[in-house]
Each structure stands twice: as C-alpha cells, then as structure tokens.
C-alpha atoms as a PDB file:
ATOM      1  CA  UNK A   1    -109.816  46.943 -74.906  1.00  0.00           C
ATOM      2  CA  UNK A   2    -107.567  44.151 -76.377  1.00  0.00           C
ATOM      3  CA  UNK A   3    -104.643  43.186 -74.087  1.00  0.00           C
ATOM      4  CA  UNK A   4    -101.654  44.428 -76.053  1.00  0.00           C
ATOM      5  CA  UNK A   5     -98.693  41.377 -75.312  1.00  0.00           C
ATOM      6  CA  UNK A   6     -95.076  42.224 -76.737  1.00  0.00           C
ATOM      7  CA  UNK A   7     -93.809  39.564 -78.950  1.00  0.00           C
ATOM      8  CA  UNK A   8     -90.113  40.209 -78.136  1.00  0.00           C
ATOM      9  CA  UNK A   9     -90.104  41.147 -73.924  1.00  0.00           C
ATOM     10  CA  UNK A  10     -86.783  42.791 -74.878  1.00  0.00           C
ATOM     11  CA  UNK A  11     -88.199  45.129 -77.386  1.00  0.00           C
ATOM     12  CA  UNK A  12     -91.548  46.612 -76.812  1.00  0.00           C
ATOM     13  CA  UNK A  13     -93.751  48.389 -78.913  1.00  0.00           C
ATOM     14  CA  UNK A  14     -92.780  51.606 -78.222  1.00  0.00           C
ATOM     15  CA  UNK A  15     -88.838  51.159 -78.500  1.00  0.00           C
ATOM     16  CA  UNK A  16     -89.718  50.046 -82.090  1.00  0.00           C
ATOM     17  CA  UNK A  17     -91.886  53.049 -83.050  1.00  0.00           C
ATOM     18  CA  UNK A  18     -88.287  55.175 -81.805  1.00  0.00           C
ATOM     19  CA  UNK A  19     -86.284  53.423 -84.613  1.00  0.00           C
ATOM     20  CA  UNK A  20     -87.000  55.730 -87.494  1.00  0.00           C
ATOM     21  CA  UNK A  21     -86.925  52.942 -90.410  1.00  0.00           C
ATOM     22  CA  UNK A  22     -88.454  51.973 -93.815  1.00  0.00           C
ATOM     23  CA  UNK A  23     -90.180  50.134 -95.713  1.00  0.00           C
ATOM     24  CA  UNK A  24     -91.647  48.325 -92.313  1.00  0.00           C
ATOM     25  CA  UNK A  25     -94.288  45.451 -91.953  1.00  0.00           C
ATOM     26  CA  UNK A  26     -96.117  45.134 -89.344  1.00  0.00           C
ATOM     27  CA  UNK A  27     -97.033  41.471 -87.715  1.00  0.00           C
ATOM     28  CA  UNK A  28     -99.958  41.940 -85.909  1.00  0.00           C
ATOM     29  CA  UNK A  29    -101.060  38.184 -84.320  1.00  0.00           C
ATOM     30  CA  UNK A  30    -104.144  38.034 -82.285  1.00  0.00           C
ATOM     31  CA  UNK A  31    -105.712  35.854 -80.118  1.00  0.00           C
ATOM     32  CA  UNK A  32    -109.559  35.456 -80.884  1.00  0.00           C
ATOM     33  CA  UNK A  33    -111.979  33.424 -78.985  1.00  0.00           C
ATOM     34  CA  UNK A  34    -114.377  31.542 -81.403  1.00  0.00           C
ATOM     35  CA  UNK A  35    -117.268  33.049 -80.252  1.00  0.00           C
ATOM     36  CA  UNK A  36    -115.674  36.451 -81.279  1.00  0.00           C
ATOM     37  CA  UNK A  37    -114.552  35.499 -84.369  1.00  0.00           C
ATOM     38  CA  UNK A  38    -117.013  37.847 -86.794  1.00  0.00           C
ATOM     39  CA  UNK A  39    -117.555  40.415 -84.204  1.00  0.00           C
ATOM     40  CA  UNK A  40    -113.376  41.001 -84.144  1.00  0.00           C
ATOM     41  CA  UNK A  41    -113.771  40.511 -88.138  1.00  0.00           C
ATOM     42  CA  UNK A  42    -116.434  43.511 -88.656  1.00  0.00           C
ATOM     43  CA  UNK A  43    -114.416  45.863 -85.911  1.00  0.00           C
ATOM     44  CA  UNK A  44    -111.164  45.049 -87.750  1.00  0.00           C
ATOM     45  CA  UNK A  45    -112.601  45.908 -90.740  1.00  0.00           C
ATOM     46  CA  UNK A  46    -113.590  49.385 -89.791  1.00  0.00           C
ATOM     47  CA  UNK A  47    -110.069  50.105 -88.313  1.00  0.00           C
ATOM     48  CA  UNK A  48    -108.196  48.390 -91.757  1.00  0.00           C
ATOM     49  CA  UNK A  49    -110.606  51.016 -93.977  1.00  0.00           C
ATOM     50  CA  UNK A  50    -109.362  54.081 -91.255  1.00  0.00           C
ATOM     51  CA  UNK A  51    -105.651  53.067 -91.755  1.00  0.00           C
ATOM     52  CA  UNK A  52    -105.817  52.444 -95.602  1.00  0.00           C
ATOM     53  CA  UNK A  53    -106.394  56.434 -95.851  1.00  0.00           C
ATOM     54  CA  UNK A  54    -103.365  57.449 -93.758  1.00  0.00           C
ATOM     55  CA  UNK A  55    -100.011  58.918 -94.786  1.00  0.00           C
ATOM     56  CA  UNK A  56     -97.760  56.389 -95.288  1.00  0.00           C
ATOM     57  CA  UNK A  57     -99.699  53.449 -95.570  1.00  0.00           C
ATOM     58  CA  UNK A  58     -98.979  50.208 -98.301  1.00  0.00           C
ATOM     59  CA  UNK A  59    -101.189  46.921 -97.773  1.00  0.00           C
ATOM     60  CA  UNK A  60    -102.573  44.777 -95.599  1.00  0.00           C
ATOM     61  CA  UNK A  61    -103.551  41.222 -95.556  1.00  0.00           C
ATOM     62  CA  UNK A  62    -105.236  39.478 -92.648  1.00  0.00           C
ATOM     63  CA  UNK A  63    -104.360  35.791 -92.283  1.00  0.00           C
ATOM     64  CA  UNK A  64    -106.650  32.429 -89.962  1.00  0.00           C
ATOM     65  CA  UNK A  65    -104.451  29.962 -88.340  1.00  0.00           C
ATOM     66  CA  UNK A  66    -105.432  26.494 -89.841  1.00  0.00           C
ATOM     67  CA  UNK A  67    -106.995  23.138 -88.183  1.00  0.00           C
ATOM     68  CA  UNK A  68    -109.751  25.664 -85.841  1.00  0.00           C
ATOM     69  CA  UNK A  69    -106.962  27.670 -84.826  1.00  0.00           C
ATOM     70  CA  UNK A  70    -107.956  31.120 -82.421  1.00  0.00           C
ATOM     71  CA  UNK A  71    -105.537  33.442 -84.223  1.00  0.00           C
ATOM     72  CA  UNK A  72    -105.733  35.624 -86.498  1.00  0.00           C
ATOM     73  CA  UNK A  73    -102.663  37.388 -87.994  1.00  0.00           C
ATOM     74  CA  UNK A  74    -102.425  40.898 -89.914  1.00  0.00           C
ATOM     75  CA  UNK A  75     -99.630  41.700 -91.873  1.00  0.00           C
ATOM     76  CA  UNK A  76     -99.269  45.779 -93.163  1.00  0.00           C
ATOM     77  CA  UNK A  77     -96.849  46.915 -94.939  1.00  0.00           C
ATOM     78  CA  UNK A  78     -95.639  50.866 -94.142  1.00  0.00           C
ATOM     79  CA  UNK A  79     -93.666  52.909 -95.745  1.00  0.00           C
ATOM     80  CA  UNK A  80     -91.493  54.055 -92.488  1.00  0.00           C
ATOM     81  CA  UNK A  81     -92.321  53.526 -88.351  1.00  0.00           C
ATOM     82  CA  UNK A  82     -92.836  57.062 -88.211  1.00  0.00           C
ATOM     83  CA  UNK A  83     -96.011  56.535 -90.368  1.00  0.00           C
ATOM     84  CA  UNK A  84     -97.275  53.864 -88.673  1.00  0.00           C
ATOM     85  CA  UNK A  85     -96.499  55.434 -85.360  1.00  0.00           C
ATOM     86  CA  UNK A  86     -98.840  58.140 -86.111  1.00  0.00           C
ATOM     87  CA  UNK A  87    -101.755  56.341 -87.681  1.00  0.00           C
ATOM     88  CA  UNK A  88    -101.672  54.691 -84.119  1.00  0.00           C
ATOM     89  CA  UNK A  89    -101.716  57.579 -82.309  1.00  0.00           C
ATOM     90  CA  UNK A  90    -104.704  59.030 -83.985  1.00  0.00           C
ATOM     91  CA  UNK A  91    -107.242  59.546 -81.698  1.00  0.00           C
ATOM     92  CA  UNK A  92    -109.841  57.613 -83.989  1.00  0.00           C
ATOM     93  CA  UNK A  93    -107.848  54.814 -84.634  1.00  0.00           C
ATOM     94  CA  UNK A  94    -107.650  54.460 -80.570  1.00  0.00           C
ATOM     95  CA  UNK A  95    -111.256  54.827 -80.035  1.00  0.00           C
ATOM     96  CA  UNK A  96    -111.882  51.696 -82.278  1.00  0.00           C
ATOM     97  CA  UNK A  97    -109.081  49.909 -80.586  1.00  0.00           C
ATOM     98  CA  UNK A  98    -110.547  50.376 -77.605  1.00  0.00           C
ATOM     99  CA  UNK A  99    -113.699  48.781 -78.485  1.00  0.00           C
ATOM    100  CA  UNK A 100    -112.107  45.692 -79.176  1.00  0.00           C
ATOM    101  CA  UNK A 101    -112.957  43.014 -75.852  1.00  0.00           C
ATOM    102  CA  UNK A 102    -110.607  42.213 -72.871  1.00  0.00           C
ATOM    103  CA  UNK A 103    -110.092  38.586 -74.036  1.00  0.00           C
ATOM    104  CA  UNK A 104    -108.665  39.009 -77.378  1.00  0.00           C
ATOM    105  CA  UNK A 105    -104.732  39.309 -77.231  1.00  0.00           C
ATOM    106  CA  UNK A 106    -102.439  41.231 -79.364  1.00  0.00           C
ATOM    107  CA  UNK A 107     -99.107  40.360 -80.120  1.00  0.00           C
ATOM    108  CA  UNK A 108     -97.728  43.425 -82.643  1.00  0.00           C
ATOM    109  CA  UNK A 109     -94.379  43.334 -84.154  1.00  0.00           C
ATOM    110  CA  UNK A 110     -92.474  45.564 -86.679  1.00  0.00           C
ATOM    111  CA  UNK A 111     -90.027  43.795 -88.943  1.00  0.00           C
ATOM    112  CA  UNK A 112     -87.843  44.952 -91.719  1.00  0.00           C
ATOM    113  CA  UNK A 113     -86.698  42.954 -94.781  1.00  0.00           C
ATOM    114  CA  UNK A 114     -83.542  41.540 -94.757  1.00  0.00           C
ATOM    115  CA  UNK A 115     -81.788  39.861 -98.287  1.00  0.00           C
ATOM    116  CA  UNK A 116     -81.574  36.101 -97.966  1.00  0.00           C
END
C-alpha cells in the first residue's frame, strides 16, 4: 500500500474529513518511481472510474511534474468533505488503494476556494 504522508503535520487527513465543508478540491501529490510510472497510471485509472460514480463527486484532472519529474498530482473537485469522506471509506475504493506499492508516497490535501 502507498505510504499516505500529510502535507500540513498540523492538520491530518482525518481532522479535514471532520470539517463538514463545500465545494472542496482535493490535492492529491504523489511520489512515483519511474519504473512505476504506467503501472501507478493503469491502477489510478481504475480507482478515478470507481470515484467518478460516487455521490458527490465533480472532476478530476491528473497532472506530471515537468523536466523527468517523479510526481504526479491529482486534483478532484467534491461537492462537500462528507462526500469525499465516504467514497474513501468504501471498502472497494480501499482494496484498490491498497494495491498500490510501498514506494509510492501520497501527500493528500483538501482545500477550499477562497476570493482573491
């Protein structure tokens, strides 16, 4: 399974799922050794088709870091935490998750839009 890192030490994962918010995106950056590149790729791709049918979702977009860059970098878009928080806690979506190998990194974060 992929090592799940928090982006912000001071705010895990699960303290974000507790604030009930929305519209959320989600900021999912991984690590990706080169010589998983395609096989993270096809797995993704299965778990992106399972949460495209769930309550709640929006989009996604999946994003390469430039110049031979390892990451990779999802962005989703949900329509509240509570929605994502559940299409994480399905059972299927964590038995593809847990396929993913021990050295690829996640580094999930929720954000919400702010005017600028």
């Amino acid at each position: 399974m992929a090592k799940l890192q928090s982006l912000d030490p001071n705010t895990p994962m699960l303290a974000q799922f507790r604030k009930k918010t929305g519209p959320i995106v989600l900021a999912n950056t991984f690590f990706v050794p080169k010589e998983r590149n395609e096989a993270f790729l096809t797995l993704f791709r299965r778990q992106a088709e399972f949460m495209k049918a769930q309550p709640g979702f929006v989009s996604l977009q999946m994003h390469k870091g430039t110049a031979d860059s390892q990451l990779l970098m999802n962005v989703a878009v949900w329509e509240s935490t509570e929605a994502l928080a559940t299409a994480f806690g399905n059972p299927e979506f964590q038995r593809m998750a847990a396929e993913f190998p021990d050295d690829i990194v996640s580094y999930p974060h929720i954000f919400e839009q702010i005017n600028v």
